[in-house]
N, C-alpha and C. Protein backbone atom coordinates (compact mmCIF):
# COMPACT_ATOMS: atom_id res chain seq x y z
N UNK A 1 23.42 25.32 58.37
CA UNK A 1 23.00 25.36 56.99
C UNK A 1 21.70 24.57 56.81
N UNK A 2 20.89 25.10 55.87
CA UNK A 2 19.36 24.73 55.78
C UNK A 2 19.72 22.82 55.60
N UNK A 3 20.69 22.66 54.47
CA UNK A 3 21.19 21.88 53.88
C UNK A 3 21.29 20.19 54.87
N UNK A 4 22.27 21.13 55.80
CA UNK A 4 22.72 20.33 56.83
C UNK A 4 21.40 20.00 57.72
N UNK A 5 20.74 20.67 58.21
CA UNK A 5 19.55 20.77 59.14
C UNK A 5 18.66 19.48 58.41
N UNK A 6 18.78 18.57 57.55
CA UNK A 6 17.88 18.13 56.87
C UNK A 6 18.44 17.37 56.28
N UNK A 7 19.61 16.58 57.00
CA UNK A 7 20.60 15.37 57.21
C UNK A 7 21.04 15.05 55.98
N UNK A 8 21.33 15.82 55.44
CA UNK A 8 22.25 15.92 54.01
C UNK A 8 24.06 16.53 54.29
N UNK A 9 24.82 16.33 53.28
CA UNK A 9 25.95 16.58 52.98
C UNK A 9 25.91 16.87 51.76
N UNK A 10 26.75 18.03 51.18
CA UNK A 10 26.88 18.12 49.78
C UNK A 10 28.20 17.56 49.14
N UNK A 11 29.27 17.70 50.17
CA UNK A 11 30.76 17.14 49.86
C UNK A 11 31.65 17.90 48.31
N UNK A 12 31.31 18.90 47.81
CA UNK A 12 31.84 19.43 46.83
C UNK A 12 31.23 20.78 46.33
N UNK A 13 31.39 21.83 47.75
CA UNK A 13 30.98 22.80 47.60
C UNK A 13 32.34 23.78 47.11
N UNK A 14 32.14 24.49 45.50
CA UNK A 14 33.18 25.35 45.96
C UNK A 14 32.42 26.82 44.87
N UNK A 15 33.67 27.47 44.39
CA UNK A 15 32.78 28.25 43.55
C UNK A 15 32.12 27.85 42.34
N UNK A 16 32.46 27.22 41.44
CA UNK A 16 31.75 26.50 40.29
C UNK A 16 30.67 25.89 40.68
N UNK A 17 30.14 25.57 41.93
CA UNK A 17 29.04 24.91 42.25
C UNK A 17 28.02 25.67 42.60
N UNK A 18 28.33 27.27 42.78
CA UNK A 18 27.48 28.50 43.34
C UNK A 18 27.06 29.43 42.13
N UNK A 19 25.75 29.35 42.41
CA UNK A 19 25.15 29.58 41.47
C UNK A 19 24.27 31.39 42.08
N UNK A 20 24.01 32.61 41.76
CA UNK A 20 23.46 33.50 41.18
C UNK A 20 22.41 34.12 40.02
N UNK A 21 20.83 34.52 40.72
CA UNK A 21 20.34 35.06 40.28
C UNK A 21 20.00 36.63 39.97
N UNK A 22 19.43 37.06 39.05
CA UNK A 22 19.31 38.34 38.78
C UNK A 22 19.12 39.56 39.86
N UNK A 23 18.50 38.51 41.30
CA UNK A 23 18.06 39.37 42.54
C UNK A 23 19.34 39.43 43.47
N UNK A 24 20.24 38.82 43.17
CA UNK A 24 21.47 38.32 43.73
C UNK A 24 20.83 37.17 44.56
N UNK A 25 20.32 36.71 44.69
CA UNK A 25 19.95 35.26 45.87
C UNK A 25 20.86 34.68 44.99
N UNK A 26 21.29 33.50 45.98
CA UNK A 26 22.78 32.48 46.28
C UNK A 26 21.68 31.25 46.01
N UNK A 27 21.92 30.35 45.27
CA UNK A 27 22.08 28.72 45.34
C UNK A 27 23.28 27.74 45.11
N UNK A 28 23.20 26.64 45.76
CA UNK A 28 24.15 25.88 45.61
C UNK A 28 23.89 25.16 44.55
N UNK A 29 24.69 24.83 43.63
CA UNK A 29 24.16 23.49 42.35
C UNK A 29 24.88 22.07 42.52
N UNK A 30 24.49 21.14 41.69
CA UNK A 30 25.58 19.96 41.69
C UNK A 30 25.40 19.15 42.72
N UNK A 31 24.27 18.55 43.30
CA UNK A 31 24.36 17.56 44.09
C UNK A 31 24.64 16.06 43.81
N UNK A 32 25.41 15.89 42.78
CA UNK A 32 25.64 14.41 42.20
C UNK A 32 26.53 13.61 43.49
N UNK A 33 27.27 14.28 44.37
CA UNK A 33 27.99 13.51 45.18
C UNK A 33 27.45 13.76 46.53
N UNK A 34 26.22 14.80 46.24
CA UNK A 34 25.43 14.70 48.03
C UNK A 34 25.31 13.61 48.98
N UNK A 35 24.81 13.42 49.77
CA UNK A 35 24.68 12.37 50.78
C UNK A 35 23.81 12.36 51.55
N UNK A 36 22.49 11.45 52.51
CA UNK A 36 22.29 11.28 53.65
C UNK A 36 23.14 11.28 54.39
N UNK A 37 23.15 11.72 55.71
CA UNK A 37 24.16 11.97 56.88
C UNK A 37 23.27 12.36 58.00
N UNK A 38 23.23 11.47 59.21
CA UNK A 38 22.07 11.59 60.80
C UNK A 38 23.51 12.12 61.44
N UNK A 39 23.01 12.96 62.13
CA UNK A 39 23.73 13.21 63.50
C UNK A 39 24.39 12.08 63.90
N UNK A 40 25.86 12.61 64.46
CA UNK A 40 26.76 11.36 64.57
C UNK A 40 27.06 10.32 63.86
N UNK A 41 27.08 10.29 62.71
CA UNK A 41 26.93 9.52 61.65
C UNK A 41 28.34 10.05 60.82
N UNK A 42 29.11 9.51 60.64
CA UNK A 42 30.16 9.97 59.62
C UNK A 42 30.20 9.04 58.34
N UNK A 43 30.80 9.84 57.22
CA UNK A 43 30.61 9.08 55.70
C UNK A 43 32.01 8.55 55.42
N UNK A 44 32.68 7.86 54.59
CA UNK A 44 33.92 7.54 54.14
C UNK A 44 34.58 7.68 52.70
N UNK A 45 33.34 7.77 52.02
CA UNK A 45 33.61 7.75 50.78
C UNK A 45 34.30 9.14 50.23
N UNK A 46 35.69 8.48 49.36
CA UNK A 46 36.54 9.70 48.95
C UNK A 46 35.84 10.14 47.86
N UNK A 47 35.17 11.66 47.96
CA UNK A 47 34.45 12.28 46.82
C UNK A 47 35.08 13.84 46.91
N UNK A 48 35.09 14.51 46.14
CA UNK A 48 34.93 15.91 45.92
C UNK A 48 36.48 16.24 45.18
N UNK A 49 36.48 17.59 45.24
CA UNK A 49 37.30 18.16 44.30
C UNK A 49 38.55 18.65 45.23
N UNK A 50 39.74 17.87 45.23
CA UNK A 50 40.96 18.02 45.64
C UNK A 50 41.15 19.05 46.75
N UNK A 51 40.75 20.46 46.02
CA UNK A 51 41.96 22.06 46.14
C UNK A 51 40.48 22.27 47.31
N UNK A 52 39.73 21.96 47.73
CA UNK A 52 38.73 22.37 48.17
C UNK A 52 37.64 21.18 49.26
N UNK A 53 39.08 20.26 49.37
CA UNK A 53 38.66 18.87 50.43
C UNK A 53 38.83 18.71 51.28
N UNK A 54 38.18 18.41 52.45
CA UNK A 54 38.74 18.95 54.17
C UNK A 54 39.77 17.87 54.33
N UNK A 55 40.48 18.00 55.29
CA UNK A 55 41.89 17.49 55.78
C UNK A 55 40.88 15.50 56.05
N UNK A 56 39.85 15.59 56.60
CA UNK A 56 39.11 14.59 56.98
C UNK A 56 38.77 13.38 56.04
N UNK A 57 38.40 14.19 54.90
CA UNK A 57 38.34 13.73 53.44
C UNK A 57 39.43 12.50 53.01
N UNK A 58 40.65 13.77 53.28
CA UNK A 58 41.88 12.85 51.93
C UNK A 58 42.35 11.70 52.82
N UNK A 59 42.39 12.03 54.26
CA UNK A 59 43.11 10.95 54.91
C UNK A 59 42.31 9.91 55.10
N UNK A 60 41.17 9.46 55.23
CA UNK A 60 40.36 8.73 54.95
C UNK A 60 40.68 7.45 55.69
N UNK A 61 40.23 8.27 57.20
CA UNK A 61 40.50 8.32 58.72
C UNK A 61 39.44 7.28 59.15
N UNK A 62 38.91 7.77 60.05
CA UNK A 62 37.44 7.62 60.97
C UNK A 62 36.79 8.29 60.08
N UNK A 63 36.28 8.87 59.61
CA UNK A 63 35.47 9.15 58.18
C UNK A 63 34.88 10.75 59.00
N UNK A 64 34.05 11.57 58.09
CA UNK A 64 33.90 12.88 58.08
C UNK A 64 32.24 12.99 58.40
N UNK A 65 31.81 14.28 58.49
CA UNK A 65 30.55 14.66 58.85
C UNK A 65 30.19 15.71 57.72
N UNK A 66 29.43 17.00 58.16
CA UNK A 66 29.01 17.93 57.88
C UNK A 66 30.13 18.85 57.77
N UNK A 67 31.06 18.92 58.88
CA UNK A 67 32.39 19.70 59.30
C UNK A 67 33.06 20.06 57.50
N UNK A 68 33.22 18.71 57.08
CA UNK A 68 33.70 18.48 55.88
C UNK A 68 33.15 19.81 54.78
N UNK A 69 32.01 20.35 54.66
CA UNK A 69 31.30 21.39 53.81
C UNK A 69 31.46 22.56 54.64
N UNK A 70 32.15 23.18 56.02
CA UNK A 70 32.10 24.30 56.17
C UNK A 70 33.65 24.46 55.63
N UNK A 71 34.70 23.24 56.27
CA UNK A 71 36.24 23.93 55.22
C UNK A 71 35.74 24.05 53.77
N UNK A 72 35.00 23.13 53.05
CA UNK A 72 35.00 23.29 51.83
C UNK A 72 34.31 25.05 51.78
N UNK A 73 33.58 25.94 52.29
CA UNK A 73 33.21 26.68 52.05
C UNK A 73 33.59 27.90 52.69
N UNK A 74 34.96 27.54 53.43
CA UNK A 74 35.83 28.64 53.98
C UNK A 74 37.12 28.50 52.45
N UNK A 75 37.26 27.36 52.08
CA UNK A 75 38.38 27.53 51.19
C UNK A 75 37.53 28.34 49.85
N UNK A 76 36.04 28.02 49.87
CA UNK A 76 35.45 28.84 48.51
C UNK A 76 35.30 30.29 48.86
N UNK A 77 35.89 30.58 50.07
CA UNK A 77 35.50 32.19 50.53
C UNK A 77 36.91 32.58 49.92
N UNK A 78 38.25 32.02 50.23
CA UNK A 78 39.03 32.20 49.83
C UNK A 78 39.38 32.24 48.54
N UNK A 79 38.81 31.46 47.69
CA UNK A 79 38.91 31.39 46.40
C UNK A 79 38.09 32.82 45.68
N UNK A 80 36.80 33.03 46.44
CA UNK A 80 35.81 34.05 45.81
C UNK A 80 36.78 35.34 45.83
N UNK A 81 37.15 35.54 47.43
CA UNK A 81 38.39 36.87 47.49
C UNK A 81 39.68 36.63 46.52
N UNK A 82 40.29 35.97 46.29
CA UNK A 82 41.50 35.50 45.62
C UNK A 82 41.60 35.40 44.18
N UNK A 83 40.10 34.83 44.22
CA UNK A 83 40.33 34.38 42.40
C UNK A 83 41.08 32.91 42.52
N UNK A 84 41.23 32.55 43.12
CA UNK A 84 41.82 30.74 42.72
C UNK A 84 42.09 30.23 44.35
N UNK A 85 41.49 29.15 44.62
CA UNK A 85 41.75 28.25 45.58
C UNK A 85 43.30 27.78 45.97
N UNK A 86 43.31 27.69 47.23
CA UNK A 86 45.14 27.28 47.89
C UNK A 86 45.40 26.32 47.27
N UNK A 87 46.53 25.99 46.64
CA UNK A 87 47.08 25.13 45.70
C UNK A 87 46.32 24.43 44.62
N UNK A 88 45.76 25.72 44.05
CA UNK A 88 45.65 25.17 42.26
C UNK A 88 45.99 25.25 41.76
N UNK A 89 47.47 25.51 41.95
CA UNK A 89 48.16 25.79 40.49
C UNK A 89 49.16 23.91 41.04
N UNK A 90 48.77 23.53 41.89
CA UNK A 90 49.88 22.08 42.07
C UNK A 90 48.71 21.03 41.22
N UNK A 91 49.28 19.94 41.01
CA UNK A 91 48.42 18.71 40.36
C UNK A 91 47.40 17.87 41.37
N UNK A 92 46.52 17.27 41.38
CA UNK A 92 45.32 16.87 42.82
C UNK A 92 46.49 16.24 43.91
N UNK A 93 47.33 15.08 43.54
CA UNK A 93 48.08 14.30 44.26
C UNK A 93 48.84 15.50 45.52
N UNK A 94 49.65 16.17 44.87
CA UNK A 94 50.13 17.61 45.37
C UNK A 94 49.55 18.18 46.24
N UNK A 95 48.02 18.26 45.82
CA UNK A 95 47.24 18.92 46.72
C UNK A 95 46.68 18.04 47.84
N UNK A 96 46.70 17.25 47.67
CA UNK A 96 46.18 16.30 48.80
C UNK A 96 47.29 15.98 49.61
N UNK A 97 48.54 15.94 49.23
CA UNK A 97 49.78 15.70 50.17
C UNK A 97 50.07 17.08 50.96
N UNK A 98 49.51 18.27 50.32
CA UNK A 98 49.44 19.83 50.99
C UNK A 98 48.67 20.20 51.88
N UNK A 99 47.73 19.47 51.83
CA UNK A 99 46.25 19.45 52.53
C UNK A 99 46.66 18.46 54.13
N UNK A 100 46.92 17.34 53.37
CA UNK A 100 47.80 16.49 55.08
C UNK A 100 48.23 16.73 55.76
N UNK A 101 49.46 17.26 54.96
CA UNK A 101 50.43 17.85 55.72
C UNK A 101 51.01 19.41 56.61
N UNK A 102 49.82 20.22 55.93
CA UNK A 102 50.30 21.43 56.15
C UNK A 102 49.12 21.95 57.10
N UNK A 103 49.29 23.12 58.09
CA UNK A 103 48.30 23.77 58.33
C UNK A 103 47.45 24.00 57.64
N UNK A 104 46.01 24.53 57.71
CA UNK A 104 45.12 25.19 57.45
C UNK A 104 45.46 26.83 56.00
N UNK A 105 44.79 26.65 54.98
CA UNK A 105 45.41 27.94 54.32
C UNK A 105 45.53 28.62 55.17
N UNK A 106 46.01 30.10 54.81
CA UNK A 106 45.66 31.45 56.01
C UNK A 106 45.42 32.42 54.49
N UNK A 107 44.55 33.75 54.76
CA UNK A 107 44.54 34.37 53.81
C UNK A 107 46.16 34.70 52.99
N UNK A 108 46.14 35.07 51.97
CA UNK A 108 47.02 35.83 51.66
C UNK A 108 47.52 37.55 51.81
N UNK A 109 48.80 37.61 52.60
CA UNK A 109 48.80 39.18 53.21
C UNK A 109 49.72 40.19 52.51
């Protein structure tokens, strides 16, 4: 990602943050919780939006990278096909104990 290439993190990519113009070109919006981030460098700080936070995020481990914005933007692929992100209909706490504990979403079949 251009993003990444240029030692940034966005940390709260999902669909509300994707933005569309008249040509269809794609931007991302909302960098209030972006970040510097160097190669090999991991962040700690718990930021972003629950239903759409990598497993790396909530447990708030050895801390996260870049990795952190491609789940966030495999769960917004899911959400774009779906219409609603894996466990939004539970409360954040819920979702973060779902996120720990459970595999990886899988589409819905």
């Amino acid at each position: 990602m251009y993003f990444h290439s240029h030692d940034q993190i966005h940390r709260d990519i999902k669909s509300g943050n994707i933005l569309m113009d008249d040509e269809g070109d794609i931007f991302i919006s909302d960098f209030g919780v972006s970040a510097n981030i160097k190669s090999h460098q991991k962040r700690t700080t718990f930021v972003g939006s629950p239903c759409w936070m990598a497993p790396e995020v909530a447990e708030q481990g050895e801390g996260y990278d870049f990795k952190a914005d491609i789940w966030s933007l495999g769960i917004t692929s899911i959400e774009l096909a779906y219409g609603e992100a894996p466990n939004s209909q539970k409360n954040a706490m819920q979702v973060l104990l779902e996120i720990l504990n459970s595999p990886p979403p899988a589409l819905p079949t």
